[in-house]
Protein backbone atom coordinates (compact mmCIF):
# COMPACT_ATOMS: atom_id res chain seq x y z
CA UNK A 1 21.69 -46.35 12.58
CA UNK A 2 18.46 -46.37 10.12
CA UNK A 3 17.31 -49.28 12.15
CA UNK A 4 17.26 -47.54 15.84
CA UNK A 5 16.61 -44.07 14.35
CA UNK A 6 13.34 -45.65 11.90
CA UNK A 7 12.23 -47.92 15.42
CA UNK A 8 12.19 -44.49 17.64
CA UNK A 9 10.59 -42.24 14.80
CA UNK A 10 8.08 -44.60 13.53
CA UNK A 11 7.50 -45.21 17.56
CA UNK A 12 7.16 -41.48 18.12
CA UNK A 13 4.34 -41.31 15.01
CA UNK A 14 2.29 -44.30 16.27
CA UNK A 15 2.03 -42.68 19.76
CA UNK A 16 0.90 -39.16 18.68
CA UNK A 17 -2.06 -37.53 17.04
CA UNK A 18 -0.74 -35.98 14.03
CA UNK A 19 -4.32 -34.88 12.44
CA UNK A 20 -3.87 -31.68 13.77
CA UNK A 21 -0.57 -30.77 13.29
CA UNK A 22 0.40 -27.31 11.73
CA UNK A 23 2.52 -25.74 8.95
CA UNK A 24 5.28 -24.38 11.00
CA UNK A 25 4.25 -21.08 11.57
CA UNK A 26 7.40 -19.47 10.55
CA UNK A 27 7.14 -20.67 7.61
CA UNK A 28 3.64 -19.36 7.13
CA UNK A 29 5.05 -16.12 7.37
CA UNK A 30 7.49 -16.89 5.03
CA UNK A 31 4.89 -17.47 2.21
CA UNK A 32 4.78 -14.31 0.10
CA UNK A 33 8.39 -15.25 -0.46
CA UNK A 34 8.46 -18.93 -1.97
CA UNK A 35 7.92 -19.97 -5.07
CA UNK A 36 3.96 -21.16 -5.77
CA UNK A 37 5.12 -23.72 -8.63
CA UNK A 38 7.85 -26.30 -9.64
CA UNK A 39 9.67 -28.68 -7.86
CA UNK A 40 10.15 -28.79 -3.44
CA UNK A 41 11.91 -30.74 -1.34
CA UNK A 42 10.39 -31.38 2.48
CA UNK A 43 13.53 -32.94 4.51
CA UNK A 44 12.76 -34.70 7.50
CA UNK A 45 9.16 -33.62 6.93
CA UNK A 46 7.54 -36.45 9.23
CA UNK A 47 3.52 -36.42 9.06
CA UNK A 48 3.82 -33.92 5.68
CA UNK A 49 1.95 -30.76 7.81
CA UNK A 50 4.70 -28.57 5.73
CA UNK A 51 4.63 -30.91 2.71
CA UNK A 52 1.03 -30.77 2.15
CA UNK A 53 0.78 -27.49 2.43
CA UNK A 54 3.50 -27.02 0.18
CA UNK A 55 1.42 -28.98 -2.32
CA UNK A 56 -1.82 -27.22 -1.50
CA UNK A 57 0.07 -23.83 -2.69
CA UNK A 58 0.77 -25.53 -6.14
CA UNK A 59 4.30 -26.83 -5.53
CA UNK A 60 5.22 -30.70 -7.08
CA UNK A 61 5.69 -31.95 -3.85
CA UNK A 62 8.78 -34.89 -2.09
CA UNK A 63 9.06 -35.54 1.39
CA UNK A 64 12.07 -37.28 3.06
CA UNK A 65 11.79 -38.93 6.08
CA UNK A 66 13.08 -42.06 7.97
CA UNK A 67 9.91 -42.67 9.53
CA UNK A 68 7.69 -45.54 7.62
CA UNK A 69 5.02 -44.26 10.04
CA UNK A 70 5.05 -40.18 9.47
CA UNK A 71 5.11 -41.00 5.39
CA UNK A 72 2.13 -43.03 5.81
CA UNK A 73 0.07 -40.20 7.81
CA UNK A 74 1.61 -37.58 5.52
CA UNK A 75 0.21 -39.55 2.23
CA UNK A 76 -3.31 -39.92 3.86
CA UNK A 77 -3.12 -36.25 5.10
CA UNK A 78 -2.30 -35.59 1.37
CA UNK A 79 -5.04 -37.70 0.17
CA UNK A 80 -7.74 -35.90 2.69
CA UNK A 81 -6.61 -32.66 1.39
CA UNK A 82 -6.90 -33.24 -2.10
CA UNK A 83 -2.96 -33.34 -3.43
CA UNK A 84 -0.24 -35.48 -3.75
CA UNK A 85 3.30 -36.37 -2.56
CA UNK A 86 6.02 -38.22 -3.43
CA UNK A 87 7.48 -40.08 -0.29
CA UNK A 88 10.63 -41.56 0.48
CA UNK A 89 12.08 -43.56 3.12
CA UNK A 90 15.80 -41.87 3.50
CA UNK A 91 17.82 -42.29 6.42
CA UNK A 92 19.91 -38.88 5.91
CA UNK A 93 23.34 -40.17 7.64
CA UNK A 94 23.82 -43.28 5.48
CA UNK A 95 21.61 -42.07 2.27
CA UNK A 96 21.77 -39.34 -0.09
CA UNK A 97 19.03 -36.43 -0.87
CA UNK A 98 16.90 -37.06 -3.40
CA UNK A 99 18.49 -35.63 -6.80
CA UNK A 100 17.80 -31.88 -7.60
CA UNK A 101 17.16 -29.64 -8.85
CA UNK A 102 14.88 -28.38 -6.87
CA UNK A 103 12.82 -24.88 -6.80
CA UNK A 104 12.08 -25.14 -2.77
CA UNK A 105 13.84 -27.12 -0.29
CA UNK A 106 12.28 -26.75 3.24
CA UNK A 107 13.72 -28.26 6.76
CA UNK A 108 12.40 -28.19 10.23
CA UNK A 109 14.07 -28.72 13.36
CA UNK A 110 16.35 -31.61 11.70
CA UNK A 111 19.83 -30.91 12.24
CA UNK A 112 22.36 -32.82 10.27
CA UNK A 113 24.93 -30.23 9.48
CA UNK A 114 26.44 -31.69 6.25
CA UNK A 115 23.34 -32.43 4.51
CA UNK A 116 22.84 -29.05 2.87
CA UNK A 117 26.27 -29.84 0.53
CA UNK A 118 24.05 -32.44 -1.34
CA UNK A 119 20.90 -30.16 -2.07
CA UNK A 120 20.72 -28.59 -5.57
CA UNK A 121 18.78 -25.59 -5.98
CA UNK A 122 17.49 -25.14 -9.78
CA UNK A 123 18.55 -21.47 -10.48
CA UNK A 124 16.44 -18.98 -8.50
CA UNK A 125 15.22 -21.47 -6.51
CA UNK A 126 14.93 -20.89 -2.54
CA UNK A 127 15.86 -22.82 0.41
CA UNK A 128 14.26 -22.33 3.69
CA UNK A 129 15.85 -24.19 7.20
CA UNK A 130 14.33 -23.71 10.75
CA UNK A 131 15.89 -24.87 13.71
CA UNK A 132 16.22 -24.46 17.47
CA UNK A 133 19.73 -22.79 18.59
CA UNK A 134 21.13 -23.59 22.09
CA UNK A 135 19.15 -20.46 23.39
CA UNK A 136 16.23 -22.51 23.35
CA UNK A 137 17.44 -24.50 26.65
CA UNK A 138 16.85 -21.40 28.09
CA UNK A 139 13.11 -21.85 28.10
CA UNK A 140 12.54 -25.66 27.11
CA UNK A 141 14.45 -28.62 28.34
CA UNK A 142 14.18 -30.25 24.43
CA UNK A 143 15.26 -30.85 22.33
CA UNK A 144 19.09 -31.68 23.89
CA UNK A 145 21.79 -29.15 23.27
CA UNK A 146 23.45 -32.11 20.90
CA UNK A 147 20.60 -31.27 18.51
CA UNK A 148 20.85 -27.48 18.24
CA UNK A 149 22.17 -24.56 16.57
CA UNK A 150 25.26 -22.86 18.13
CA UNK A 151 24.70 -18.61 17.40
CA UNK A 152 25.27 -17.92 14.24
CA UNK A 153 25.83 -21.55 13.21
CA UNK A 154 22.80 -21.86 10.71
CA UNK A 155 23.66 -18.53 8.73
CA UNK A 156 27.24 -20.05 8.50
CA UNK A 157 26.99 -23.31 7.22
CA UNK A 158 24.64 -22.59 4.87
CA UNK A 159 26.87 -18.97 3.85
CA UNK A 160 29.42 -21.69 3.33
CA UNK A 161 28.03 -23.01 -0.33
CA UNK A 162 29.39 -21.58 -2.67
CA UNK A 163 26.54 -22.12 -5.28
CA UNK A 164 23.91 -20.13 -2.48
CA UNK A 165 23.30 -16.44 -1.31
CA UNK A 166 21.81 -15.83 2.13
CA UNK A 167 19.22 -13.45 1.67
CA UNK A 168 18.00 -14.20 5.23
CA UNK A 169 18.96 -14.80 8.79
CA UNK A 170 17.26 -14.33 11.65
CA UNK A 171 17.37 -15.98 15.45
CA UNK A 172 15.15 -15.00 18.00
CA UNK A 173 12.27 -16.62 19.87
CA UNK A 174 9.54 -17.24 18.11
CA UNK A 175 6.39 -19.73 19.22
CA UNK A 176 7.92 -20.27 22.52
CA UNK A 177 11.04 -21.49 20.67
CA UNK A 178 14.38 -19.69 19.98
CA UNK A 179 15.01 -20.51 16.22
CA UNK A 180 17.63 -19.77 13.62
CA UNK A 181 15.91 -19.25 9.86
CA UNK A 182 18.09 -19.11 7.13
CA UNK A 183 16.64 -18.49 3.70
CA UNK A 184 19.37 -18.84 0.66
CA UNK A 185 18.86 -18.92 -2.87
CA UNK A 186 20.68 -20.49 -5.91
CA UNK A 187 22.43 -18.03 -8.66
CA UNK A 188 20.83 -17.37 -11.72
């Protein structure tokens, strides 16, 4: 699977301008409530948009991706904006998340439901996952229903871990996409 999945990705980044690509924007609106230092964890953070601005707030910064291509563009976007990132190549299904703890963890749109059971939170810190729910076909023919968010699905895999608190859950459409956004945080 990391072979097909790294082919299409890195294929997907070497067709595309990414120069120009934003910090999602609910996550923008999110910023008065993450943390400004320690350590964050961008999963499946492609071309770094969220990463390096992550980094630009004062966070130490890694970025997972399976894409050779998007870690590239997300170092030199890093490197144009004056911070670094530490990149790795992690194909999610076969490899494990980097080791915790970490202060932030951020995801969006990648949907691999068991993934969250390996992320440790230091305590306090926050984790933050945005993703399209099957409303979305409502409006936009992508992505495919097998990547999306049942109702209610975000809120309750993540309210599943025991070691997190959701503190925030919200779908609706936002952007021209109907998203779920969970925000959880690690006990004390």
């Amino acid at each position: 699977m990391l072979d097909r999945d790294r082919t299409r990705w890195n294929a997907k980044y070497k067709a595309g301008s990414h120069d120009d690509d934003l910090p999602s924007a609910v996550l923008l609106k999110l910023a008065d409530q993450l943390p400004t230092r320690g350590r964050a964890l961008d999963i499946a953070g492609g071309a770094g948009s969220e990463a390096v601005w992550l980094a630009q707030r004062g966070l130490t910064v890694t970025l997972i991706d399976v894409s050779d291509v998007a870690l590239k563009l997300a170092t030199e976007r890093a490197q144009r904006n004056g911070v670094s990132l530490e990149t790795h190549r992690i194909d999610l299904e076969s490899q494990p998340v980097p080791t915790g703890p970490w202060d932030l963890v951020t995801c969006c749109s990648y949907l691999q439901r068991d993934v969250w059971n390996n992320v440790v939170l230091a305590p306090g810190g926050t984790l933050v996952w945005i993703h399209p729910t099957v409303a979305n076909l409502e409006r936009n023919a992508r992505p495919s229903a097998r990547f999306l968010l049942e109702p209610g699905e975000g809120h309750a895999i993540i309210g599943a871990i025991p070691t997190l608190t959701v503190f925030h859950h919200q779908e609706s459409w936002i952007s021209g996409r109907h998203l779920s956004v969970v925000m959880a945080s690690a006990g004390n």
